[in-house]
C-alpha atoms as a PDB file:
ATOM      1  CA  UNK A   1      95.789  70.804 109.221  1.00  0.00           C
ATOM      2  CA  UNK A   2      94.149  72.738 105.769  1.00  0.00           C
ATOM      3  CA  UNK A   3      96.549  75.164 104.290  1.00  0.00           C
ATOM      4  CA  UNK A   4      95.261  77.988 101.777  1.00  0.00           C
ATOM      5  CA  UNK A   5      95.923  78.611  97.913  1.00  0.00           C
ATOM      6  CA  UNK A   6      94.723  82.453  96.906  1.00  0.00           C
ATOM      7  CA  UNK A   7      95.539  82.820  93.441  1.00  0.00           C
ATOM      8  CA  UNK A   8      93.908  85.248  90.514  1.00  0.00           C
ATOM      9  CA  UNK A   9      92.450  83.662  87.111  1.00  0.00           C
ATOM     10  CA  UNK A  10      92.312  86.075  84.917  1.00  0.00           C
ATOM     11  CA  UNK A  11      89.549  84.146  82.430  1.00  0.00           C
ATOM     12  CA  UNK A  12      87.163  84.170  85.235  1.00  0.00           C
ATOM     13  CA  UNK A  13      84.408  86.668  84.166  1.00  0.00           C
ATOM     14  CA  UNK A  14      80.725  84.797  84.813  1.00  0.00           C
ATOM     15  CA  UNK A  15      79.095  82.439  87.214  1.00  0.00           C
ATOM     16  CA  UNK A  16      79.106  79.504  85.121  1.00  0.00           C
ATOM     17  CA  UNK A  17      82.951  79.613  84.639  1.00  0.00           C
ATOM     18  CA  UNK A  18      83.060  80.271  88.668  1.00  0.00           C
ATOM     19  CA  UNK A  19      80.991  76.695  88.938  1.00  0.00           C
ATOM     20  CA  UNK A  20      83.301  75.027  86.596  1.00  0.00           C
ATOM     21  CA  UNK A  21      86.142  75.896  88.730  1.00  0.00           C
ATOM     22  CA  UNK A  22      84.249  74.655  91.749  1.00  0.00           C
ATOM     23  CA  UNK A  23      83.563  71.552  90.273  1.00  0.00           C
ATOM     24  CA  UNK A  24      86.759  70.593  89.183  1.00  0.00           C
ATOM     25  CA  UNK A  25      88.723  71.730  92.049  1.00  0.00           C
ATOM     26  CA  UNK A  26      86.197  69.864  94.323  1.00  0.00           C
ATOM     27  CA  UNK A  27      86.701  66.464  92.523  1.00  0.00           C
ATOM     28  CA  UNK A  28      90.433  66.638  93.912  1.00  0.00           C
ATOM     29  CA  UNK A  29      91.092  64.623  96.505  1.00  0.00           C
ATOM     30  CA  UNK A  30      92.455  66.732  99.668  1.00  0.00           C
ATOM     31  CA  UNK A  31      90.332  69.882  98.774  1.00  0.00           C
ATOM     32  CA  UNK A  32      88.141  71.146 101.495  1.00  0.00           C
ATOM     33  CA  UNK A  33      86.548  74.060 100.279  1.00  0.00           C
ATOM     34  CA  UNK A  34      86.441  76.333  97.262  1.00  0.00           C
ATOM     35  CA  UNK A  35      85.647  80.044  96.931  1.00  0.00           C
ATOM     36  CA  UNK A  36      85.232  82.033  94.098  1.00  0.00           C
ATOM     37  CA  UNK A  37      85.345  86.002  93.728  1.00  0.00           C
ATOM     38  CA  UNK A  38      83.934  87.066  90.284  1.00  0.00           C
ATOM     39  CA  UNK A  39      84.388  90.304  90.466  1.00  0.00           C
ATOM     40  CA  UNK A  40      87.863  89.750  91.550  1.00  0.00           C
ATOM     41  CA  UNK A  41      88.781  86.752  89.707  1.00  0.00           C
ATOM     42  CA  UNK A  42      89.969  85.323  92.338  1.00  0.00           C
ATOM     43  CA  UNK A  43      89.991  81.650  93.857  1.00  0.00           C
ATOM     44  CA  UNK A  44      90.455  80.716  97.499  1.00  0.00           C
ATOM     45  CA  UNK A  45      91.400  76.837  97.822  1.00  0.00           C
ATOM     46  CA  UNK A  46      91.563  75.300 101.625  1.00  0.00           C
ATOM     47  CA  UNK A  47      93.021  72.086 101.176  1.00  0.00           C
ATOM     48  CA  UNK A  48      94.787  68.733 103.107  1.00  0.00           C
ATOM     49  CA  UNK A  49      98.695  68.889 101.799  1.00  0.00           C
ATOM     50  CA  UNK A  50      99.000  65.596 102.908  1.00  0.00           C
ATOM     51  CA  UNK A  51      96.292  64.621 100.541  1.00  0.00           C
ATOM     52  CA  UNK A  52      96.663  67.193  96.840  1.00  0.00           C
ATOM     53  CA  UNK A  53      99.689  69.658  96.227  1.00  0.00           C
ATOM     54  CA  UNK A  54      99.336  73.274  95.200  1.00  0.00           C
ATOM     55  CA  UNK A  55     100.405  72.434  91.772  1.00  0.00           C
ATOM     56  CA  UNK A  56      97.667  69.730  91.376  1.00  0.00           C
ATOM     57  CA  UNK A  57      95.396  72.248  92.325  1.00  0.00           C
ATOM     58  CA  UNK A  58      96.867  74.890  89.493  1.00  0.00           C
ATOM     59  CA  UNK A  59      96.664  71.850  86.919  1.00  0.00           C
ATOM     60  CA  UNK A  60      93.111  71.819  87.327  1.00  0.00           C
ATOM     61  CA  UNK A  61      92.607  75.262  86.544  1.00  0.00           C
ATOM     62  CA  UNK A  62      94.580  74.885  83.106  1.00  0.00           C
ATOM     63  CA  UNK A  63      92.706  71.999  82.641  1.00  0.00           C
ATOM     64  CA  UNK A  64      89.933  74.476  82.286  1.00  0.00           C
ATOM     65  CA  UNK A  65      91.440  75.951  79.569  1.00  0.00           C
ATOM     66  CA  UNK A  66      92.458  78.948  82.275  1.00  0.00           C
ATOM     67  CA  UNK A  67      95.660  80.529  83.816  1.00  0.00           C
ATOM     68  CA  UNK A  68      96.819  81.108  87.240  1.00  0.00           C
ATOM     69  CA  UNK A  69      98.117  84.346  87.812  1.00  0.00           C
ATOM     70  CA  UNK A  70      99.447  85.723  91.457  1.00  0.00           C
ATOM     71  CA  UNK A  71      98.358  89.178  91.092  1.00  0.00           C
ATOM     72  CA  UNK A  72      95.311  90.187  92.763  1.00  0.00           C
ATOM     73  CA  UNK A  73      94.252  93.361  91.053  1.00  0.00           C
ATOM     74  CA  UNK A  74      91.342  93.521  89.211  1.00  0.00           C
ATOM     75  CA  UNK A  75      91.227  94.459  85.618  1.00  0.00           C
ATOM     76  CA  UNK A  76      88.108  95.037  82.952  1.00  0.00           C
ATOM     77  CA  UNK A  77      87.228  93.115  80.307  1.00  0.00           C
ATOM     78  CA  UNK A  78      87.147  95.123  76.995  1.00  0.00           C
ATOM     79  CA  UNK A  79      84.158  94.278  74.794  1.00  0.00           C
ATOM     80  CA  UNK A  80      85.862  93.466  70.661  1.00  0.00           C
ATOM     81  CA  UNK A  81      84.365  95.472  67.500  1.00  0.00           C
ATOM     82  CA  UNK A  82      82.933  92.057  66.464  1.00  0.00           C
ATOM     83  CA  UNK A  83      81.194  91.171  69.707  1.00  0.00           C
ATOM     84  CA  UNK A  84      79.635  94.784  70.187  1.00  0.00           C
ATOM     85  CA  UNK A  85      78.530  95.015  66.176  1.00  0.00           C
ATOM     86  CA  UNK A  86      76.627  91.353  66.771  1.00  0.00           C
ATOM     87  CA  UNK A  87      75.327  92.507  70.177  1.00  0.00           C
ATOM     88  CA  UNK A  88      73.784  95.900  68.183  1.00  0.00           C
ATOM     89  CA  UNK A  89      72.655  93.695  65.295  1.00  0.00           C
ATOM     90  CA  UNK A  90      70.665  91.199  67.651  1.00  0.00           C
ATOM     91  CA  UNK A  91      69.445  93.685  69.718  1.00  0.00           C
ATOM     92  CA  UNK A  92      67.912  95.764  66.689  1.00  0.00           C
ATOM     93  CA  UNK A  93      66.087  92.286  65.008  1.00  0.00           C
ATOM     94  CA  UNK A  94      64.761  91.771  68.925  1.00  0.00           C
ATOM     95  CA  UNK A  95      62.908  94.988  69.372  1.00  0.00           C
ATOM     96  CA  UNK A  96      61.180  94.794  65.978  1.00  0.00           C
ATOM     97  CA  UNK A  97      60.322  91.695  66.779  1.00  0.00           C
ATOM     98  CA  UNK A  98      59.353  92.723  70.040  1.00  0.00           C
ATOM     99  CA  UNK A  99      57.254  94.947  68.800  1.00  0.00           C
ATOM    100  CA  UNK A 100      56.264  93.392  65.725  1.00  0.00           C
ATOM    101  CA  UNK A 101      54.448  90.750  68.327  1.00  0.00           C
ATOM    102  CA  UNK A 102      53.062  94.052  70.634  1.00  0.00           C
ATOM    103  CA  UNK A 103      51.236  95.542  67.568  1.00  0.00           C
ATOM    104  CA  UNK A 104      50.311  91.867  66.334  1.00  0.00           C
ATOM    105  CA  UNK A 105      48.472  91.144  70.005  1.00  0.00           C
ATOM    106  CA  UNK A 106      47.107  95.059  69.977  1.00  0.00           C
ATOM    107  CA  UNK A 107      45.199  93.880  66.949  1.00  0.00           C
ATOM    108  CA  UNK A 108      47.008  96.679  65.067  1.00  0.00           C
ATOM    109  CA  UNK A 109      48.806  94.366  62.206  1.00  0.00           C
ATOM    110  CA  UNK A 110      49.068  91.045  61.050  1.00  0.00           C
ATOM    111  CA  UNK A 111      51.738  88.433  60.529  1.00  0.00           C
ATOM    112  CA  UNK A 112      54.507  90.871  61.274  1.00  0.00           C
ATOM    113  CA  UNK A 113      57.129  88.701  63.012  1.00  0.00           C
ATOM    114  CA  UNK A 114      56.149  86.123  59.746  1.00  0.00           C
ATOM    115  CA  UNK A 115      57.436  89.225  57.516  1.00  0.00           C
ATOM    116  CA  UNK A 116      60.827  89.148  59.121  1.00  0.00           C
ATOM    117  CA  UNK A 117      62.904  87.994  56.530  1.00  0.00           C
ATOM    118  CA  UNK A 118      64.349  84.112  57.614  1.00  0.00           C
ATOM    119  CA  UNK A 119      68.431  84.952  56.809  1.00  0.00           C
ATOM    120  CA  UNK A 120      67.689  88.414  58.691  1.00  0.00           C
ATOM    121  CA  UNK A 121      67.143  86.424  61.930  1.00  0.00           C
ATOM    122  CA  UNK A 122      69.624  83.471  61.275  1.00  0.00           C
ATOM    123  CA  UNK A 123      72.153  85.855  60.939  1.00  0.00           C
ATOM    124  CA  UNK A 124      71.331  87.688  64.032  1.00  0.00           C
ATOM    125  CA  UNK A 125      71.588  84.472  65.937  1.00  0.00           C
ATOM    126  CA  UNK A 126      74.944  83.919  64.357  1.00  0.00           C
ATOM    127  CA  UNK A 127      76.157  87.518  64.654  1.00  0.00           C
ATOM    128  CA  UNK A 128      75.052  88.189  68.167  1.00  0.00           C
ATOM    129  CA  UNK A 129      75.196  84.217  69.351  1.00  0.00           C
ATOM    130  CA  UNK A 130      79.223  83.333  68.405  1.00  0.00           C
ATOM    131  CA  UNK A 131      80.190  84.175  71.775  1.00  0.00           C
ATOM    132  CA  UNK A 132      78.046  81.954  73.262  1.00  0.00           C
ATOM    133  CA  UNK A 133      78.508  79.153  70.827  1.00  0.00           C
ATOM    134  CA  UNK A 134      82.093  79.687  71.365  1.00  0.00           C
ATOM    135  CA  UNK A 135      82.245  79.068  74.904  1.00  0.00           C
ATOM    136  CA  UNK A 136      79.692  76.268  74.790  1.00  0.00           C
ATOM    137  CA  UNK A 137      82.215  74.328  72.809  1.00  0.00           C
ATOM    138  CA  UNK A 138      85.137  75.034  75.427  1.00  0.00           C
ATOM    139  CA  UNK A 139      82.839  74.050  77.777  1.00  0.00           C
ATOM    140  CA  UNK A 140      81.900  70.695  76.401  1.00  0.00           C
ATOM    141  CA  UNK A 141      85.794  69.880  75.135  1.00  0.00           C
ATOM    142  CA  UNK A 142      86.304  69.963  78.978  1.00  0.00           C
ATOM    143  CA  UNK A 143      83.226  67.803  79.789  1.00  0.00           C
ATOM    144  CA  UNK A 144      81.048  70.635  81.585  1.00  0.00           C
ATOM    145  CA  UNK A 145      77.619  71.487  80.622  1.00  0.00           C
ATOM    146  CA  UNK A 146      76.722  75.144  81.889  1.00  0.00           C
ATOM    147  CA  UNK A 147      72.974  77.522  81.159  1.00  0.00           C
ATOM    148  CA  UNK A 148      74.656  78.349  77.813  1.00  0.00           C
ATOM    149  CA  UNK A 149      74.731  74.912  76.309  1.00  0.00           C
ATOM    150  CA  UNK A 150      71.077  74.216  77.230  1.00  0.00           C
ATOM    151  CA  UNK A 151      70.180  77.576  76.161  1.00  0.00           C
ATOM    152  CA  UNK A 152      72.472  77.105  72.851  1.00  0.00           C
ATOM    153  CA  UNK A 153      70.217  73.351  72.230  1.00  0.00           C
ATOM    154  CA  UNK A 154      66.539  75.833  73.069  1.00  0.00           C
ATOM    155  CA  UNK A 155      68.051  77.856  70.011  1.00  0.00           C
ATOM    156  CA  UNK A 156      69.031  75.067  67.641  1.00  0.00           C
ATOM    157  CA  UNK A 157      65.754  73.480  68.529  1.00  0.00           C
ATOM    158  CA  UNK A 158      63.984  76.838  67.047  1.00  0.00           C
ATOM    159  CA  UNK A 159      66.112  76.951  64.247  1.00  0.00           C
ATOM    160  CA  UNK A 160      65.097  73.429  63.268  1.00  0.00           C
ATOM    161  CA  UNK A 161      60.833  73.882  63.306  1.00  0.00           C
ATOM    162  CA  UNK A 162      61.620  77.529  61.212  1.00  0.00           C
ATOM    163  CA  UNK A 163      61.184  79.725  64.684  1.00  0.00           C
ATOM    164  CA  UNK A 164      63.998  82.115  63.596  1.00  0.00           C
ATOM    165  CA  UNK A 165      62.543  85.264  65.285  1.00  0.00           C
ATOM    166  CA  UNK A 166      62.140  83.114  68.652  1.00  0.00           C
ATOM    167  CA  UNK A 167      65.784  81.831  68.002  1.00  0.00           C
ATOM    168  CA  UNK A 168      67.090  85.400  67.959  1.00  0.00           C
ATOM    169  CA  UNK A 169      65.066  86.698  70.965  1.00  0.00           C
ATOM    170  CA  UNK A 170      66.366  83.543  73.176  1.00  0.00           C
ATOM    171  CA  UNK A 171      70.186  85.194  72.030  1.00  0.00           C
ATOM    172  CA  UNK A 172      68.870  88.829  72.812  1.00  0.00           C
ATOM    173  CA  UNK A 173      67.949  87.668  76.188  1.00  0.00           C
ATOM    174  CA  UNK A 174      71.275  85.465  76.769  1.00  0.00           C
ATOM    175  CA  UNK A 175      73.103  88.653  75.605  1.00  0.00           C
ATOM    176  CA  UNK A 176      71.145  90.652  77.882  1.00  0.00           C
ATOM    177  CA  UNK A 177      71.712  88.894  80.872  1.00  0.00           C
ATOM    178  CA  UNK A 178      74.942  88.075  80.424  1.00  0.00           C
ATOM    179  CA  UNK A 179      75.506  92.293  80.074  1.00  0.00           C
ATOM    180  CA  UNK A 180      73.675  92.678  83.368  1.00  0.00           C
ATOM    181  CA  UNK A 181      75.913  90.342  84.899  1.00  0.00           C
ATOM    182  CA  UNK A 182      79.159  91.703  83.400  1.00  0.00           C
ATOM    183  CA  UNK A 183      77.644  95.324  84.821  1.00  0.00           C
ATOM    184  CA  UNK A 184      77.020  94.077  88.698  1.00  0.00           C
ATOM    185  CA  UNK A 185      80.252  92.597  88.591  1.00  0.00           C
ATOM    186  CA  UNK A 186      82.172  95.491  86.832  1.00  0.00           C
ATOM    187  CA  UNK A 187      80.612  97.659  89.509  1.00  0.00           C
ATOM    188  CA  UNK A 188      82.140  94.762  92.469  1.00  0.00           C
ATOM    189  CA  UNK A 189      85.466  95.297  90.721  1.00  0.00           C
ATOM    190  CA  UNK A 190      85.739  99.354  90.225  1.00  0.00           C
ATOM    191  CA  UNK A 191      84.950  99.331  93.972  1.00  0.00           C
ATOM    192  CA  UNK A 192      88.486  96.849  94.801  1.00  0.00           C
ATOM    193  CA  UNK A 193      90.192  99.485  92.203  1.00  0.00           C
ATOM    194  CA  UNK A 194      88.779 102.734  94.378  1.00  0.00           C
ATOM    195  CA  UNK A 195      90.147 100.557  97.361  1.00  0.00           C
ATOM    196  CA  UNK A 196      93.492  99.560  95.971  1.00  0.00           C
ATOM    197  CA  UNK A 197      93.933 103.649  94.275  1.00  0.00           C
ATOM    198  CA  UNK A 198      94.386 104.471  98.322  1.00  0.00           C
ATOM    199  CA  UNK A 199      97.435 102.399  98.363  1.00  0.00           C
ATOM    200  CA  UNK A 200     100.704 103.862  97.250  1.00  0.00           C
ATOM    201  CA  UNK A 201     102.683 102.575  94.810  1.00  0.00           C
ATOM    202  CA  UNK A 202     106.172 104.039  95.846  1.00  0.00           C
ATOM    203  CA  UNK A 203     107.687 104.799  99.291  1.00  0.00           C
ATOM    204  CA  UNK A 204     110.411 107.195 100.064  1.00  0.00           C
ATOM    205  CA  UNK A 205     113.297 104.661 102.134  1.00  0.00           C
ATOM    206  CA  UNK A 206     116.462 105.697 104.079  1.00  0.00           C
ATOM    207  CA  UNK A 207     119.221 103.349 102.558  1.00  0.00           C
ATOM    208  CA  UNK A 208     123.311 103.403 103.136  1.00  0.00           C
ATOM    209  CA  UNK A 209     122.505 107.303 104.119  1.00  0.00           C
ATOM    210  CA  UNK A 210     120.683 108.386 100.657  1.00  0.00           C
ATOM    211  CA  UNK A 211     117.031 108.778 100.405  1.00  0.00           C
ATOM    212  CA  UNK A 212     115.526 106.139  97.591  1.00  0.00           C
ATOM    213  CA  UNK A 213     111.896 106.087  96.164  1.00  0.00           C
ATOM    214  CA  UNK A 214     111.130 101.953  95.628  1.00  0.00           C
ATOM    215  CA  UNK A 215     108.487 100.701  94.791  1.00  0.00           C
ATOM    216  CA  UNK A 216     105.753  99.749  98.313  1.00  0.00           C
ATOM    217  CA  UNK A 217     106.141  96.389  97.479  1.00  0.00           C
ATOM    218  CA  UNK A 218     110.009  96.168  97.897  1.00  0.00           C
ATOM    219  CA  UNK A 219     110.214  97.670 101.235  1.00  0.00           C
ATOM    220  CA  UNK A 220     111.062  95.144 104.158  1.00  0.00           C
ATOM    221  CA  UNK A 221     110.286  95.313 107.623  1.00  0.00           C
ATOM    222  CA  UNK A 222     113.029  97.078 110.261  1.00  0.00           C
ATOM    223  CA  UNK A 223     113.383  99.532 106.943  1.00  0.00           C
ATOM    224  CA  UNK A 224     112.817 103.042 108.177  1.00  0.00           C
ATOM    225  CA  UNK A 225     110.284 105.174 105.687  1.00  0.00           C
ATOM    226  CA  UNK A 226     110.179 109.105 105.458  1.00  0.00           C
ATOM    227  CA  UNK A 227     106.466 110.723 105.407  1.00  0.00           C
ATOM    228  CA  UNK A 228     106.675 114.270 104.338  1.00  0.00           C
ATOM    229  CA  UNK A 229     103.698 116.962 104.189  1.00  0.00           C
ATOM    230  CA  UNK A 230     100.941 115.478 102.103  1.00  0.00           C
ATOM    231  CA  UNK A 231     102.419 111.663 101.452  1.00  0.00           C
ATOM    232  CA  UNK A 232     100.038 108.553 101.494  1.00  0.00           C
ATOM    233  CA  UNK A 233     101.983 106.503 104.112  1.00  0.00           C
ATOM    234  CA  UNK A 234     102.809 103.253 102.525  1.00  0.00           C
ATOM    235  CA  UNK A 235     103.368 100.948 105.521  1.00  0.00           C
ATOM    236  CA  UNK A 236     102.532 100.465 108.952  1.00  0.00           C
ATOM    237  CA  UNK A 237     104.758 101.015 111.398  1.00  0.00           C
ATOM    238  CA  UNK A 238     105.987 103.355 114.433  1.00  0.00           C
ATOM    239  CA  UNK A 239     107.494 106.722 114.330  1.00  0.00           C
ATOM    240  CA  UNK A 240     111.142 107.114 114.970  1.00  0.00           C
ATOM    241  CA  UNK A 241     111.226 110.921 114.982  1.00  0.00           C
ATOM    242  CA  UNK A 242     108.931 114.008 113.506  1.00  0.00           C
ATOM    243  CA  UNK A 243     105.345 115.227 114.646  1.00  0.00           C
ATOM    244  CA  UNK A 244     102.331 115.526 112.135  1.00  0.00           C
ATOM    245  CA  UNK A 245      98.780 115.599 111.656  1.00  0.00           C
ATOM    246  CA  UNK A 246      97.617 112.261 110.008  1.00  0.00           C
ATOM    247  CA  UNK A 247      94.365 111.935 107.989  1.00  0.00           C
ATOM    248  CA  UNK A 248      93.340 108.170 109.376  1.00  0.00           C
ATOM    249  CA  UNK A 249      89.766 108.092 107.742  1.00  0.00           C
ATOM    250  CA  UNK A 250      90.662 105.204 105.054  1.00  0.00           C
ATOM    251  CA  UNK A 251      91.039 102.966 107.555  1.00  0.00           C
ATOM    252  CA  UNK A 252      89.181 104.099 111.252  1.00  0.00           C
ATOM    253  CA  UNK A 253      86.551 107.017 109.602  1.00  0.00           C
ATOM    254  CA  UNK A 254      87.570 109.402 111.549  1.00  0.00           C
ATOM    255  CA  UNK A 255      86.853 112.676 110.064  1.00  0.00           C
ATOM    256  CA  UNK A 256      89.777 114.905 112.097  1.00  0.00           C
ATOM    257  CA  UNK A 257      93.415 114.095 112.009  1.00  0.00           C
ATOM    258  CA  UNK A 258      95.444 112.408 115.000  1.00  0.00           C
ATOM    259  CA  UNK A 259      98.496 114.139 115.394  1.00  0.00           C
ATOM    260  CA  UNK A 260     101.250 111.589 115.140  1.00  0.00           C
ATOM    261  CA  UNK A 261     104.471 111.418 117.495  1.00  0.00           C
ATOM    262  CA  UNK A 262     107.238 109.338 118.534  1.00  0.00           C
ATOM    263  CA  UNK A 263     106.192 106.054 119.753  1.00  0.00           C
ATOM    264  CA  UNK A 264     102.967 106.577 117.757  1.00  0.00           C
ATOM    265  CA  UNK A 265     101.124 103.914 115.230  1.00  0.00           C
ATOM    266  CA  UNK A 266     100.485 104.453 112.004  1.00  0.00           C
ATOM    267  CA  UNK A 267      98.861 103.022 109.232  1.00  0.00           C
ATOM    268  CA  UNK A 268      99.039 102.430 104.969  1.00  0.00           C
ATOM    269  CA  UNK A 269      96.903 104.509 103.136  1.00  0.00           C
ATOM    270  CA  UNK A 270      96.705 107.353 105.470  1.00  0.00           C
ATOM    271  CA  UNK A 271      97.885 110.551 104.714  1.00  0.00           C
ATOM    272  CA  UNK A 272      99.829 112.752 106.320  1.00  0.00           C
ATOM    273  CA  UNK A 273      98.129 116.335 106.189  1.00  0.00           C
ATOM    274  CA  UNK A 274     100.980 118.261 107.655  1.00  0.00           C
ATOM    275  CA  UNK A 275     104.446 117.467 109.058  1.00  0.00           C
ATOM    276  CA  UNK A 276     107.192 115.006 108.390  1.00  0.00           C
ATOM    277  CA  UNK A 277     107.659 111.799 110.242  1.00  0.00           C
ATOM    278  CA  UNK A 278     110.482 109.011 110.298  1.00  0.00           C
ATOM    279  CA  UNK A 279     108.565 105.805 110.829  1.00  0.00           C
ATOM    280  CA  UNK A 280     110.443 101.650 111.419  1.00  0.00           C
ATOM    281  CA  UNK A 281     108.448  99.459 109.088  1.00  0.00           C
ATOM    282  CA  UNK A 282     106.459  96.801 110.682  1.00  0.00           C
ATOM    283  CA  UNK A 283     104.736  95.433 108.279  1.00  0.00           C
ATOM    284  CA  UNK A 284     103.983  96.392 103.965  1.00  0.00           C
ATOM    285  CA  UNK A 285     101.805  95.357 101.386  1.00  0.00           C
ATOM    286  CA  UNK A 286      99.099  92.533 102.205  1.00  0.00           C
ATOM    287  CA  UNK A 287     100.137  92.180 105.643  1.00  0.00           C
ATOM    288  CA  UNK A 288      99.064  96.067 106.606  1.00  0.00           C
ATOM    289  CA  UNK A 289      95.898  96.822 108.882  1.00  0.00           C
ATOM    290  CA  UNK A 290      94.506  98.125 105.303  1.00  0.00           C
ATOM    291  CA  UNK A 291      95.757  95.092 103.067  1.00  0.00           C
ATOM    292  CA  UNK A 292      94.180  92.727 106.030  1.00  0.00           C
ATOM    293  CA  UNK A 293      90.644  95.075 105.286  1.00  0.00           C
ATOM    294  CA  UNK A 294      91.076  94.563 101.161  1.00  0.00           C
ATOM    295  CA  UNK A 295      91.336  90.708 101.848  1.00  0.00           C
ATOM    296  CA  UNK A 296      88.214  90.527 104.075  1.00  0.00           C
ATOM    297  CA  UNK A 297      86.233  92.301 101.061  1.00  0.00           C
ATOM    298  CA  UNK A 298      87.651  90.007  98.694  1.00  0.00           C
ATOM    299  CA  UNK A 299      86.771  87.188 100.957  1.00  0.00           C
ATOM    300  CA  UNK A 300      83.419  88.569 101.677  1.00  0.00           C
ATOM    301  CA  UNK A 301      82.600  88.632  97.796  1.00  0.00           C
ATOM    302  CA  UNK A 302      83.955  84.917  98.092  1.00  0.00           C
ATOM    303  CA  UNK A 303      81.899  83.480 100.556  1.00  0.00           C
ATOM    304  CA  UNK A 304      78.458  82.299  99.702  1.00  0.00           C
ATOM    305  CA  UNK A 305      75.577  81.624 102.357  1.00  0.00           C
ATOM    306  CA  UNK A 306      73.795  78.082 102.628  1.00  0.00           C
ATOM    307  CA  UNK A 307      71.163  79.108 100.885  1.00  0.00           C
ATOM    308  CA  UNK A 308      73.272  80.306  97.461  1.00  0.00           C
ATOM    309  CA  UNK A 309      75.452  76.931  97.776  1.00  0.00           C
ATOM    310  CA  UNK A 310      72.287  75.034  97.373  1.00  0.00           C
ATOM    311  CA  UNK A 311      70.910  77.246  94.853  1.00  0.00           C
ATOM    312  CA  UNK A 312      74.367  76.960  92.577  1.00  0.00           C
ATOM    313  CA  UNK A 313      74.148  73.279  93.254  1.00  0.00           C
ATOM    314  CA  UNK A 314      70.031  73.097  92.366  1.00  0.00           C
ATOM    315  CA  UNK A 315      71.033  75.208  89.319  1.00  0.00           C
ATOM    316  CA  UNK A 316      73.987  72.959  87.934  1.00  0.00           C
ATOM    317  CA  UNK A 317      71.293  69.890  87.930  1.00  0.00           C
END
């Protein structure tokens, strides 16, 4: 029987590093499948415990030069004063050269790419490249070849037969790319946020008689919860006592609220419009009806058809 490993890695921000994790957690012996969730960073591992341990599996990942992590929210990537100054700077040297070869093929100059000053474009390459280079190098200390290292020999091959305005544009494009990719997948993962914003962090708890906010995360099941007049309910579970009118649309769509009684199921991430309720935990965090409906988006962001599996694999030759 396959058991599963969810974990976060924090480093995981492209498709290439996604394949590198795939590849080395597929060489394992015991591992059955691998999923990856960019826009997540997360990893799903099925694997045969009689065959690989958990912390074999986390040792690969290090290997990588990456952590493991067991949170699963998503955070953004900051872009450094260094990396967006070289992205400007190659960006600039590509549209003049850009259009430098527009006007040249409109017949309305000559030699104006040939103008272009050679340490101009070198040091665009440089400027707007050193990301690139740098994680080509990582890359090859650990034995993987990804699209940047091939791209990264197209550029040093320009360089070398004086093509210094070509070497810049294949950067520009890299750049660009690699900034539409970072966008798609920043979208993926300001969607998880919008999701996770619906779940409260604190919930109000009935302990040794005294009311106590804890954090969601700390209450236990059998724990009984108070929902007053405009509360996000943090768990699901059954009310004890109270009526109300509960707002169920994060997690059914409905556009009225269900009033709520005793006996009645209700459900994290709803809110209760008006009332108070006393409701017996049943179950908090992950395992709630709307932590269950987070993990199938994660996993659906995971999962790849046929088609892209062969595609990732075609692509890696």
């Amino acid at each position: 029987m396959t058991q599963r490993l969810d974990f976060t890695v924090p480093e995981l921000d492209c498709a290439d590093e996604a394949r590198q994790i795939e590849t080395a957690l597929g060489r394992l012996d015991g591992v059955v499948d691998v999923q990856t969730a960019v826009g997540v960073r997360r990893v799903i591992v099925s694997f045969d415990p009689a065959r690989t341990r958990p912390q074999a599996v986390e040792e690969a990942i290090r290997g990588l030069g990456m952590t493991v992590a067991d949170t699963p929210r998503p955070s953004g990537r900051r872009r450094s004063l260094p990396d967006a100054l070289g992205w400007a700077f190659v960006s600039i040297i590509a549209v003049l050269t850009l259009a430098g070869l527009a006007a040249e093929r409109l017949g309305l100059a000559d030699a104006l790419v040939e103008r272009m000053p050679a340490w101009l474009a070198v040091a665009a390459v440089l400027a707007g490249g050193y990301p690139i280079f740098g994680n080509v190098v990582r890359a090859l200390r650990r034995r993987a070849v990804t699209s940047h290292a091939l791209m990264t020999l197209g550029i040093m091959g320009a360089l070398a037969v004086g093509q210094y305005a070509a070497a810049a544009l294949i950067v520009f494009f890299m750049r660009l790319a690699d900034f539409i990719e970072g966008y798609t997948t920043e979208r993926s993962r300001q969607a998880i946020k919008e999701l996770l914003k619906l779940a409260p962090e604190t919930a109000r708890v009935e302990r040794h008689g005294r009311e106590l906010d804890v954090p969601a995360g700390q209450v236990q099941p059998g724990e009984i919860v108070l929902i007053k007049s405009g509360d996000r309910i943090p768990v699901d579970g059954v009310v004890l006592a109270g009526r109300a009118a509960v707002n169920q649309a994060p997690i059914t769509g409905e556009s009225i609220p269900v009033e709520k009684e005793p006996g009645a199921q209700v459900f994290a991430a709803t809110i209760c419009d008006r009332g108070a309720l006393r409701v017996r935990v049943e179950h908090v965090g992950r395992d709630t009806t709307f932590g269950q409906i987070l993990r199938l988006v994660e996993e659906a962001e995971a999962s790849k058809a046929p088609v892209q599996r062969f595609a990732d694999r075609f692509t890696a030759y």
